[in-house]
PDB file of N, CA and C in Angstrom:
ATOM      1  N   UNK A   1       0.810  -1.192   0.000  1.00  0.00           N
ATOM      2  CA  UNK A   1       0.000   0.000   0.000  1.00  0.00           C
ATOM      3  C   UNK A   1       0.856   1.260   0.000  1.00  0.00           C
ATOM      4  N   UNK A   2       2.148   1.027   1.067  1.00  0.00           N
ATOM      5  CA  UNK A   2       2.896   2.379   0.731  1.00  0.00           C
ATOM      6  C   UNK A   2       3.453   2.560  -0.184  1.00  0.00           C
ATOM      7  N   UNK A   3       3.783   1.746  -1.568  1.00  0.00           N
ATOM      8  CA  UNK A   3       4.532   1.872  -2.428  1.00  0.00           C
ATOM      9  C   UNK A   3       3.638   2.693  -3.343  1.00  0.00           C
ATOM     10  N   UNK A   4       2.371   3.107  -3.529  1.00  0.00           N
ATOM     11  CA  UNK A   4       1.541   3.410  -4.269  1.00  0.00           C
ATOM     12  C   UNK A   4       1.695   4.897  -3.987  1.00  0.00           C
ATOM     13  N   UNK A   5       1.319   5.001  -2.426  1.00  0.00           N
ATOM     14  CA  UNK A   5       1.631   6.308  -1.650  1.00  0.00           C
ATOM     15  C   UNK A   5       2.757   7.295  -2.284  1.00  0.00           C
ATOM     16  N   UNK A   6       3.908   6.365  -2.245  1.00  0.00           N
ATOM     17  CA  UNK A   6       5.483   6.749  -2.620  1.00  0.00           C
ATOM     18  C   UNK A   6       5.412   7.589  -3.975  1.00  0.00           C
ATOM     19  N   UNK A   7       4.846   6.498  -4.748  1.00  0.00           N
ATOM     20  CA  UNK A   7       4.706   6.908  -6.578  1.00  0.00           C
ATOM     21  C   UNK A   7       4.028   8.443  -6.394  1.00  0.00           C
ATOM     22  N   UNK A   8       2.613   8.208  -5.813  1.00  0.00           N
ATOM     23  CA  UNK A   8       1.898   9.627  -6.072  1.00  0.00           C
ATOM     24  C   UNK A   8       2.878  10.667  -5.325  1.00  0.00           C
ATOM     25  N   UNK A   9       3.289  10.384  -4.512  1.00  0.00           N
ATOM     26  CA  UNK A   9       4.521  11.655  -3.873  1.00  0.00           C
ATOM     27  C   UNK A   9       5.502  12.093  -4.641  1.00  0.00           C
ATOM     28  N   UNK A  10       5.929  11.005  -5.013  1.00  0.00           N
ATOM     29  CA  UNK A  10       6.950  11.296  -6.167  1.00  0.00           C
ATOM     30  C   UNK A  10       6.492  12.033  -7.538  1.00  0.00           C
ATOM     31  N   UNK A  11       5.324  11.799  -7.799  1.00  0.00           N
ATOM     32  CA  UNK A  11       4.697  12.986  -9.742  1.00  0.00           C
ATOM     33  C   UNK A  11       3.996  13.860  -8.791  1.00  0.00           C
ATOM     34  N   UNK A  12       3.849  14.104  -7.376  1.00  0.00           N
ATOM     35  CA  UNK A  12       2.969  15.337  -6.924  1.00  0.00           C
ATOM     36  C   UNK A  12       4.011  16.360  -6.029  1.00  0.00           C
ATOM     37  N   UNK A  13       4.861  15.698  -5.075  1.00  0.00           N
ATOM     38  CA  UNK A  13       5.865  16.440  -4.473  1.00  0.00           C
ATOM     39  C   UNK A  13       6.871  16.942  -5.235  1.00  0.00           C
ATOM     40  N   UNK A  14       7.645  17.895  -6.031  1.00  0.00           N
ATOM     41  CA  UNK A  14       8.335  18.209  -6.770  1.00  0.00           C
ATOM     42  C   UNK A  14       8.484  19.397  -5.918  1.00  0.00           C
ATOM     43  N   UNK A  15      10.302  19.857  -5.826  1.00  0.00           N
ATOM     44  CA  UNK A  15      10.400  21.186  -5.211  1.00  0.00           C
ATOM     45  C   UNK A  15      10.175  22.389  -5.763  1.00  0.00           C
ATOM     46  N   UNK A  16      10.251  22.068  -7.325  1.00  0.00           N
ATOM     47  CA  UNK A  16      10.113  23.411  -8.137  1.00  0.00           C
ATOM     48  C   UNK A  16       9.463  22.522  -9.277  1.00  0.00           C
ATOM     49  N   UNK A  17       8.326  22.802  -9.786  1.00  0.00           N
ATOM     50  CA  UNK A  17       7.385  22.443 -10.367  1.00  0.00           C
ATOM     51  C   UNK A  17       8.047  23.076 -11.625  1.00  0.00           C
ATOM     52  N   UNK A  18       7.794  22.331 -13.037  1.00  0.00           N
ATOM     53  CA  UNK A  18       7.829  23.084 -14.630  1.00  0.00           C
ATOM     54  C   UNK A  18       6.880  22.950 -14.914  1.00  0.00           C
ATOM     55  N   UNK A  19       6.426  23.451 -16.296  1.00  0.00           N
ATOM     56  CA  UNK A  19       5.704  23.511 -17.013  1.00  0.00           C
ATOM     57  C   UNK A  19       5.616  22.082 -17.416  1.00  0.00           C
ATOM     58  N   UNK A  20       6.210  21.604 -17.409  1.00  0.00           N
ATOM     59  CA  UNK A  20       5.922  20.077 -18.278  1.00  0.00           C
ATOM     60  C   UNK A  20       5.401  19.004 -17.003  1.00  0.00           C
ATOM     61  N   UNK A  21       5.936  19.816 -16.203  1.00  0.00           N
ATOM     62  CA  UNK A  21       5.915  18.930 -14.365  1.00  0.00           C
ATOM     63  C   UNK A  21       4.393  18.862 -14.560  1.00  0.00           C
ATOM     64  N   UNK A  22       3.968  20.016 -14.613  1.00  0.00           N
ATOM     65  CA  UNK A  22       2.486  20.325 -14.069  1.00  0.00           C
ATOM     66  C   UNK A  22       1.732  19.751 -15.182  1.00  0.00           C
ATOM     67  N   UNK A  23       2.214  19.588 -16.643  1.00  0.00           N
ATOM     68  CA  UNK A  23       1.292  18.965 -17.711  1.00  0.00           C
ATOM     69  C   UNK A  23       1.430  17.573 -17.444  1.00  0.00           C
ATOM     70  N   UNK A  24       2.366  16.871 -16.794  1.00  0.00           N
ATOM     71  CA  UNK A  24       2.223  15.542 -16.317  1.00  0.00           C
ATOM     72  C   UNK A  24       0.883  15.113 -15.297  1.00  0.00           C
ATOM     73  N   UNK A  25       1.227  15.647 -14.356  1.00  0.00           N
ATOM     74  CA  UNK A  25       0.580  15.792 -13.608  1.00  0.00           C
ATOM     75  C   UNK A  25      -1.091  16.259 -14.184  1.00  0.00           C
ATOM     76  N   UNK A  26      -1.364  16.933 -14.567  1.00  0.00           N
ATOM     77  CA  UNK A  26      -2.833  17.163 -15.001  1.00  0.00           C
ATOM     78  C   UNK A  26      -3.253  16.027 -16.325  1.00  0.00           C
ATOM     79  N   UNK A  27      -2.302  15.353 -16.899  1.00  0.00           N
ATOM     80  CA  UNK A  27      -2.538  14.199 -17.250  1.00  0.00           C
ATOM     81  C   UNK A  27      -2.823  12.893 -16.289  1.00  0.00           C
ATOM     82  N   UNK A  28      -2.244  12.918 -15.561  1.00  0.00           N
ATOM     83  CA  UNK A  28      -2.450  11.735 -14.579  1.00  0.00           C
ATOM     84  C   UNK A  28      -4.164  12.269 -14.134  1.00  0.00           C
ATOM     85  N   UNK A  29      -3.961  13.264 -13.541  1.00  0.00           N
ATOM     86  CA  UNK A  29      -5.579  13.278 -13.132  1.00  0.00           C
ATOM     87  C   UNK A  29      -6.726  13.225 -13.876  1.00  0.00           C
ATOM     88  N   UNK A  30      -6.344  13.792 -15.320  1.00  0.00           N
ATOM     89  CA  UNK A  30      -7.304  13.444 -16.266  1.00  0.00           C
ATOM     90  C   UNK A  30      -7.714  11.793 -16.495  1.00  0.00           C
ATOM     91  N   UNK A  31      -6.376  11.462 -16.443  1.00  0.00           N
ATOM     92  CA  UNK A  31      -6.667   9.594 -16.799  1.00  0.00           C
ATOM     93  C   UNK A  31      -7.282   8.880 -15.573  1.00  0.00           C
ATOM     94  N   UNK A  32      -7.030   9.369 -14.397  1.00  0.00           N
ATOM     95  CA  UNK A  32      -7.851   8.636 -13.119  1.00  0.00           C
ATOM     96  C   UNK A  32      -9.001   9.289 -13.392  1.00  0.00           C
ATOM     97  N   UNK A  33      -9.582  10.580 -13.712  1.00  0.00           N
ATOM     98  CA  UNK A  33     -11.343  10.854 -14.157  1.00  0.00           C
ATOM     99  C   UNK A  33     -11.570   9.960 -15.332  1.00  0.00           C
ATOM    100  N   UNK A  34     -11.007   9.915 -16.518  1.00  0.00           N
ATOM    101  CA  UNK A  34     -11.504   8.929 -17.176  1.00  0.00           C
ATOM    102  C   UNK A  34     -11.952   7.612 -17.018  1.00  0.00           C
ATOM    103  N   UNK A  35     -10.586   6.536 -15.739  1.00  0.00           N
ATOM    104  CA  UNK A  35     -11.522   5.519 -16.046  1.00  0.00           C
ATOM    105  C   UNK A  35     -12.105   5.598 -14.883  1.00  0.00           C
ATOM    106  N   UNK A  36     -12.231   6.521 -13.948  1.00  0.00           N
ATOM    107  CA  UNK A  36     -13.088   6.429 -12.614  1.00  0.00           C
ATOM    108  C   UNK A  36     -12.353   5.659 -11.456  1.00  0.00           C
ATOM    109  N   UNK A  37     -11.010   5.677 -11.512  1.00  0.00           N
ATOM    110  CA  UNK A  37     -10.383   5.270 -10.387  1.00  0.00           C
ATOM    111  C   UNK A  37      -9.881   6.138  -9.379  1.00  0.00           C
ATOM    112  N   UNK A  38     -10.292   5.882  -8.256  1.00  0.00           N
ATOM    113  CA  UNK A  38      -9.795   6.792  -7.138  1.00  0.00           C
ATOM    114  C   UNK A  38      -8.239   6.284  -7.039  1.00  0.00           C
ATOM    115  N   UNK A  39      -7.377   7.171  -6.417  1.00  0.00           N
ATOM    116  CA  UNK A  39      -6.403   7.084  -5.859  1.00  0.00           C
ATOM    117  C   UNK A  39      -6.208   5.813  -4.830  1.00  0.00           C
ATOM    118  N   UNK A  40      -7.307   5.363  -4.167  1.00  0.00           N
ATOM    119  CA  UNK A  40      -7.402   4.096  -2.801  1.00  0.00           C
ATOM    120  C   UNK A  40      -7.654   3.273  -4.267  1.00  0.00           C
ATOM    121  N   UNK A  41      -8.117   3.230  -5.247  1.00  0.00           N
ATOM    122  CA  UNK A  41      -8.891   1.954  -5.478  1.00  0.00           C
ATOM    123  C   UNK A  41      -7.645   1.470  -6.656  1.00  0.00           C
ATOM    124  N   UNK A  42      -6.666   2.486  -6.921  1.00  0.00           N
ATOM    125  CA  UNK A  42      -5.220   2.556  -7.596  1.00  0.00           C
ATOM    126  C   UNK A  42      -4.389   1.640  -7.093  1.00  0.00           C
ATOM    127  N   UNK A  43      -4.456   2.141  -5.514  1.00  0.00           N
ATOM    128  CA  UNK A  43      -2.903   1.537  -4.771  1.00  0.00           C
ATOM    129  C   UNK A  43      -3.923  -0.133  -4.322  1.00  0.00           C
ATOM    130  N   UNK A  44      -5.113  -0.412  -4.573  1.00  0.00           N
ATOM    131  CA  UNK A  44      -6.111  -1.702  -3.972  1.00  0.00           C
ATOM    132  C   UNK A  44      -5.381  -2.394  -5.138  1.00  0.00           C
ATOM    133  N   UNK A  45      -5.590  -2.166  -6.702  1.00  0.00           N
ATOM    134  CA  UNK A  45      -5.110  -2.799  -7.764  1.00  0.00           C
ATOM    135  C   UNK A  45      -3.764  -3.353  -8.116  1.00  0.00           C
ATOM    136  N   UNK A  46      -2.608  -2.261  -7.577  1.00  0.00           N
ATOM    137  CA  UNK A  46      -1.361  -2.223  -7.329  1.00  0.00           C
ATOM    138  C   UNK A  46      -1.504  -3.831  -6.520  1.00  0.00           C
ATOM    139  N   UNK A  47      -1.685  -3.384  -5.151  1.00  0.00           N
ATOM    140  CA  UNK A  47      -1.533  -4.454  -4.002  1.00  0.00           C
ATOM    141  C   UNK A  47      -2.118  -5.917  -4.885  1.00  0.00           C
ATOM    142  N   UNK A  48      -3.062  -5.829  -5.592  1.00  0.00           N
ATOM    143  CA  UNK A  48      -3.492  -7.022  -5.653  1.00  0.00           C
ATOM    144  C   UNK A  48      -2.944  -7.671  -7.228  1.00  0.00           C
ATOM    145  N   UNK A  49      -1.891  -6.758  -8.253  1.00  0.00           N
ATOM    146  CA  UNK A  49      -1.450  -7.415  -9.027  1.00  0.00           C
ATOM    147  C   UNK A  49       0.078  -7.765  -8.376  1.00  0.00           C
ATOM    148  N   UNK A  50       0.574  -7.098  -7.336  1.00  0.00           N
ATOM    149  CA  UNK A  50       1.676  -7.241  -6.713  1.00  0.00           C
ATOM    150  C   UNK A  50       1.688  -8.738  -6.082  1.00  0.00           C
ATOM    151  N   UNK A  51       0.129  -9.014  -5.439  1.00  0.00           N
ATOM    152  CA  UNK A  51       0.303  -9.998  -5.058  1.00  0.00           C
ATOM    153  C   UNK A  51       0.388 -11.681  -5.957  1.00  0.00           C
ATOM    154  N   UNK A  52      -0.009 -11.438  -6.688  1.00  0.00           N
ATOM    155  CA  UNK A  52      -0.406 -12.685  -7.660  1.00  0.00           C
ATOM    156  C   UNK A  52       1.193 -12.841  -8.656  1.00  0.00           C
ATOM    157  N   UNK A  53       1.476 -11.700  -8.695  1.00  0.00           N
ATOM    158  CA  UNK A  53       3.384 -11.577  -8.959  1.00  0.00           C
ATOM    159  C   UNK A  53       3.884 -11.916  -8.503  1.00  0.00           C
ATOM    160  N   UNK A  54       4.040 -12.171  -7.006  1.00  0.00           N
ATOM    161  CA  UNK A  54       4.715 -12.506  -6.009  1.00  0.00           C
ATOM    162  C   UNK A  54       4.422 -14.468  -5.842  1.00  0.00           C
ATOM    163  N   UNK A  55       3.488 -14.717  -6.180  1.00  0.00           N
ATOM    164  CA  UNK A  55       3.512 -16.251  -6.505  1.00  0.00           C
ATOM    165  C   UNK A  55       4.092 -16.865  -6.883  1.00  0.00           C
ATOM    166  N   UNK A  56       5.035 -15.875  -7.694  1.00  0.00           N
ATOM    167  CA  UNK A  56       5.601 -16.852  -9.459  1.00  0.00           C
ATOM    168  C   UNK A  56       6.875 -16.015  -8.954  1.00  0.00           C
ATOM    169  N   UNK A  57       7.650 -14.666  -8.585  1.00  0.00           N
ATOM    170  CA  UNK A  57       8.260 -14.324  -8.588  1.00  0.00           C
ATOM    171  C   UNK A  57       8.639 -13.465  -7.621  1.00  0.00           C
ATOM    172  N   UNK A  58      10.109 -13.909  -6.850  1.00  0.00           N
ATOM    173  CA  UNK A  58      10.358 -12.587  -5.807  1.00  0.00           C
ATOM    174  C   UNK A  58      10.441 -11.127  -6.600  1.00  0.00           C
ATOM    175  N   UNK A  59      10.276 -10.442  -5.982  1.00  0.00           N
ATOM    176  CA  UNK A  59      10.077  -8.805  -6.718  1.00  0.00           C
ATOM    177  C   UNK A  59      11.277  -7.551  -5.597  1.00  0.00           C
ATOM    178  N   UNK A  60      11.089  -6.771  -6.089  1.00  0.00           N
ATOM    179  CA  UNK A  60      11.803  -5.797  -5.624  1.00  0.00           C
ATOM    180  C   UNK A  60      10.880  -4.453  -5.120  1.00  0.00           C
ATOM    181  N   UNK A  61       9.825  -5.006  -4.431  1.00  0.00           N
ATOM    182  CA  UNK A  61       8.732  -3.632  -4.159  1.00  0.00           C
ATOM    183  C   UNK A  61       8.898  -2.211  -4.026  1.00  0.00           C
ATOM    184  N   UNK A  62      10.131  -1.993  -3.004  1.00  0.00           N
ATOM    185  CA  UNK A  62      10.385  -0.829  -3.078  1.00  0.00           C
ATOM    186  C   UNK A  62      10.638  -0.047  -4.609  1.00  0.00           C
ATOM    187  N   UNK A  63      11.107  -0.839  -6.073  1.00  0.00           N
ATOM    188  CA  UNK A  63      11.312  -0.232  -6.880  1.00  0.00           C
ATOM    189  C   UNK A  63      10.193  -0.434  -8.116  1.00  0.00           C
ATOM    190  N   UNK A  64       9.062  -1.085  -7.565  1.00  0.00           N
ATOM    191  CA  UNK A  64       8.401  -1.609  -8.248  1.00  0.00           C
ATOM    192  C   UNK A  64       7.081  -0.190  -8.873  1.00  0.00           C
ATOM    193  N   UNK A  65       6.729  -0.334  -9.547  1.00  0.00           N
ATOM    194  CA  UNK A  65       6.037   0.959 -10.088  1.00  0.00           C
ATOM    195  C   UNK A  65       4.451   0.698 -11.094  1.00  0.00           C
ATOM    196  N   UNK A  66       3.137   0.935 -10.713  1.00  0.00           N
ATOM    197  CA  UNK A  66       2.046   0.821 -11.281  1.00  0.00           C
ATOM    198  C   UNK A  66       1.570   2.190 -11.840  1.00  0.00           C
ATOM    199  N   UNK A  67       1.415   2.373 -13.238  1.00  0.00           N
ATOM    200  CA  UNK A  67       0.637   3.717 -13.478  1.00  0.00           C
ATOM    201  C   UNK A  67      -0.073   3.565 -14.580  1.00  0.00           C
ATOM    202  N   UNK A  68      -0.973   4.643 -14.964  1.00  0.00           N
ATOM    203  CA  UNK A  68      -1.929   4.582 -16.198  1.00  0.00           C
ATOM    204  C   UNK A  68      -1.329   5.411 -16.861  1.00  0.00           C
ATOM    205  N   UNK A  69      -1.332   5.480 -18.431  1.00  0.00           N
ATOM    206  CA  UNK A  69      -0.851   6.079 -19.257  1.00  0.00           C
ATOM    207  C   UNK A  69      -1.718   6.221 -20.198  1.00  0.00           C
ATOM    208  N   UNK A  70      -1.909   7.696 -20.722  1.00  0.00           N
ATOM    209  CA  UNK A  70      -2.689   7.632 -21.649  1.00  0.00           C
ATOM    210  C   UNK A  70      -2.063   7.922 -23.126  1.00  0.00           C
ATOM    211  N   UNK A  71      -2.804   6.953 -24.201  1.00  0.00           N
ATOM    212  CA  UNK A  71      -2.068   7.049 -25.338  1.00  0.00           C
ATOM    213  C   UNK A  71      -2.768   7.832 -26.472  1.00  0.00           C
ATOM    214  N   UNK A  72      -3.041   7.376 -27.548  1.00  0.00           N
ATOM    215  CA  UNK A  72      -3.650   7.922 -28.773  1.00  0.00           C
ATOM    216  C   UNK A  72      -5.345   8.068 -28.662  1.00  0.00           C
ATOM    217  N   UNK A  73      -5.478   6.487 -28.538  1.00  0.00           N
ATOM    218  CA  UNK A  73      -6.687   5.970 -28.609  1.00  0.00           C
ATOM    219  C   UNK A  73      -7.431   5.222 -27.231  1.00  0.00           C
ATOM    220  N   UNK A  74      -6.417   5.163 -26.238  1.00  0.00           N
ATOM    221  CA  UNK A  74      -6.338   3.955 -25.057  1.00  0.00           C
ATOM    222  C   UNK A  74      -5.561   4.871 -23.956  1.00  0.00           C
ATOM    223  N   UNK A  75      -6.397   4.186 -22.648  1.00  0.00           N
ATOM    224  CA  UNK A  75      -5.705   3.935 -21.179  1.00  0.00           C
ATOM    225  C   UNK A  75      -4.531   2.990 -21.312  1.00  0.00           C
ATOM    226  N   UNK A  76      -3.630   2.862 -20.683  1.00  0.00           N
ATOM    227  CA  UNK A  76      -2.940   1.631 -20.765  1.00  0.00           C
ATOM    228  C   UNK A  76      -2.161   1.618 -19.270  1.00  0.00           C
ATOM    229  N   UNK A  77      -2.080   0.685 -18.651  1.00  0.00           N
ATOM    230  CA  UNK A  77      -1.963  -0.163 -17.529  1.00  0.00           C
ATOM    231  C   UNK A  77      -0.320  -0.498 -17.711  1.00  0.00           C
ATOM    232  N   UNK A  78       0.808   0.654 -17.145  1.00  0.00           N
ATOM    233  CA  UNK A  78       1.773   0.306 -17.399  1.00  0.00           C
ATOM    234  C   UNK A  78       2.466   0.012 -15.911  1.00  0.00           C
ATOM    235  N   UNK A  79       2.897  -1.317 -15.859  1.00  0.00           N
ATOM    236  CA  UNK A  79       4.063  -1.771 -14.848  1.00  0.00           C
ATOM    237  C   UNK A  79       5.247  -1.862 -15.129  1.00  0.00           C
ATOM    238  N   UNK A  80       6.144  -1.089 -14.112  1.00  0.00           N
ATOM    239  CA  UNK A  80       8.014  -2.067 -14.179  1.00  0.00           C
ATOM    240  C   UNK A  80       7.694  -2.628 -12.549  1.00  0.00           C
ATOM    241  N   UNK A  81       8.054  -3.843 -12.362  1.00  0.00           N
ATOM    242  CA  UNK A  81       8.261  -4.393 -11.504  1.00  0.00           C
ATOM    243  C   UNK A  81       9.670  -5.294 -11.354  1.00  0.00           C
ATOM    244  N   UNK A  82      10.547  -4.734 -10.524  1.00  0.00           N
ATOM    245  CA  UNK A  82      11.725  -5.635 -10.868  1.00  0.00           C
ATOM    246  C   UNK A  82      11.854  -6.870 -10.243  1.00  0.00           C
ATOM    247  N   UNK A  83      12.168  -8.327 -11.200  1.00  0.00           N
ATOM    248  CA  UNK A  83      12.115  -9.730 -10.599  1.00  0.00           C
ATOM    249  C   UNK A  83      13.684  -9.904  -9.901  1.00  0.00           C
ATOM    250  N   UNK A  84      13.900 -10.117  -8.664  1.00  0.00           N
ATOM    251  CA  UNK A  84      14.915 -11.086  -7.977  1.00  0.00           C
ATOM    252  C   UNK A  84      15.158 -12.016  -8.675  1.00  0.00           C
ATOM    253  N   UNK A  85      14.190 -12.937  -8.103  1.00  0.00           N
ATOM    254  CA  UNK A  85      14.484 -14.515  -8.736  1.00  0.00           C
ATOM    255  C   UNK A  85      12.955 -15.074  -8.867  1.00  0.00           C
ATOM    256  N   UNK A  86      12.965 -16.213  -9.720  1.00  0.00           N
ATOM    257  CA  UNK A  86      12.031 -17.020  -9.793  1.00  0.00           C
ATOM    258  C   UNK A  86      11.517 -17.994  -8.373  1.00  0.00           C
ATOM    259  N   UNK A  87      10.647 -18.190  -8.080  1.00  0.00           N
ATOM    260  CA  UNK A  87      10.256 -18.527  -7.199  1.00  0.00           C
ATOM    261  C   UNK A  87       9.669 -20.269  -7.234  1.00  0.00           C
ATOM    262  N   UNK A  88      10.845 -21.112  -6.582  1.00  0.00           N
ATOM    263  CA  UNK A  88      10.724 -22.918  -6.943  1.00  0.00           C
ATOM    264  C   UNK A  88       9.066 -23.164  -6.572  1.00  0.00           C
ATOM    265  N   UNK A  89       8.827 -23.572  -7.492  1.00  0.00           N
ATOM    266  CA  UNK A  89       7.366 -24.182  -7.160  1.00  0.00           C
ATOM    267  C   UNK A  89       7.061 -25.767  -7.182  1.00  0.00           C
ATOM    268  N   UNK A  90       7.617 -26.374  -6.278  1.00  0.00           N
ATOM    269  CA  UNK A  90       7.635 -27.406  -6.143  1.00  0.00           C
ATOM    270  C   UNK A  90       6.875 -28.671  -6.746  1.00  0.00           C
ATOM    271  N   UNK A  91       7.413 -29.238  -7.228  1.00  0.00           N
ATOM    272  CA  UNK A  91       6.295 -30.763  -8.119  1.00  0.00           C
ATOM    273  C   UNK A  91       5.223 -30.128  -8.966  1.00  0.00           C
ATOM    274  N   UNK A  92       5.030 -29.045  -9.101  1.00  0.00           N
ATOM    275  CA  UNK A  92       4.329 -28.267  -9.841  1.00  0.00           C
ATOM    276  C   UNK A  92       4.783 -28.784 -11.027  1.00  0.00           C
ATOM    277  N   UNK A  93       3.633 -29.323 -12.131  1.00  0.00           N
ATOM    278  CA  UNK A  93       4.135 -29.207 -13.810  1.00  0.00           C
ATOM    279  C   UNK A  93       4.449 -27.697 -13.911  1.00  0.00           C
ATOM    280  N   UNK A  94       5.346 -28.007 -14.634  1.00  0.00           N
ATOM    281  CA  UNK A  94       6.467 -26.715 -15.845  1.00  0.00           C
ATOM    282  C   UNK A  94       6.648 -25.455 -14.495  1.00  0.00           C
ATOM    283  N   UNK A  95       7.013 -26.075 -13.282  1.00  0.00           N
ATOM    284  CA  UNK A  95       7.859 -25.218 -12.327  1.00  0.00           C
ATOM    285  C   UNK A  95       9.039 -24.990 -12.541  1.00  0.00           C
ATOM    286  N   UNK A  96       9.977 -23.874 -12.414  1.00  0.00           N
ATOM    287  CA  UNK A  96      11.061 -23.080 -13.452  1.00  0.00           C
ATOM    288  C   UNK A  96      11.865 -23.188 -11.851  1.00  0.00           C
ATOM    289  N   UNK A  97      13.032 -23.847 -11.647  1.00  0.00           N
ATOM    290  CA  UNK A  97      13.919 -23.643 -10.862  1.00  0.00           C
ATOM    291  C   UNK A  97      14.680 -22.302 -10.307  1.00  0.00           C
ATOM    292  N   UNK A  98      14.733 -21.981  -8.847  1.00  0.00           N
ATOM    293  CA  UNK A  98      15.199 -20.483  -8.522  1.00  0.00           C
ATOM    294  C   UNK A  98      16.835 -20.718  -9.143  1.00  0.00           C
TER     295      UNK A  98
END
């Protein structure tokens, strides 16, 4: 949940704001009015693709990053999440060794 926190601090806290700062930023809020996501229901989605990641793969949360992007025609649902290692899934068919 705090990693979500972190992100919005990071595109909203800026010490000296630009012009391009602030057109970021009024993009992001435009794209959370578009598809109707609150800020809580952002970092709920985060948490819960973080978690189903974390099944298959250790991650690096602190550097891990969820945002919406808007393109031409489309929202788009962009993650970097960085993988550690693969995570042994024991006797599991087509389990991938750490």
């Amino acid at each position: 949940m705090n990693e979500m926190k972190q992100i919005l601090n990071r595109l909203f806290a800026r010490p000296s704001p630009s012009k391009d700062d602030a057109k970021q930023r009024l993009k992001i809020l435009l794209i959370h009015d578009q598809v109707d996501l609150t800020p809580a229901q952002l970092e709920a989605m985060q948490e819960e693709i973080t978690a189903v990641i974390q099944k298959y793969v250790e991650i690096d949360r602190e550097n891990s990053e969820v945002r919406l992007e808007r393109g031409d025609d489309r929202i788009a649902l962009i993650s970097s999440v960085p993988v550690r290692r693969v995570i042994e899934r024991g006797g599991e068919r087509g389990a991938v060794p750490a």
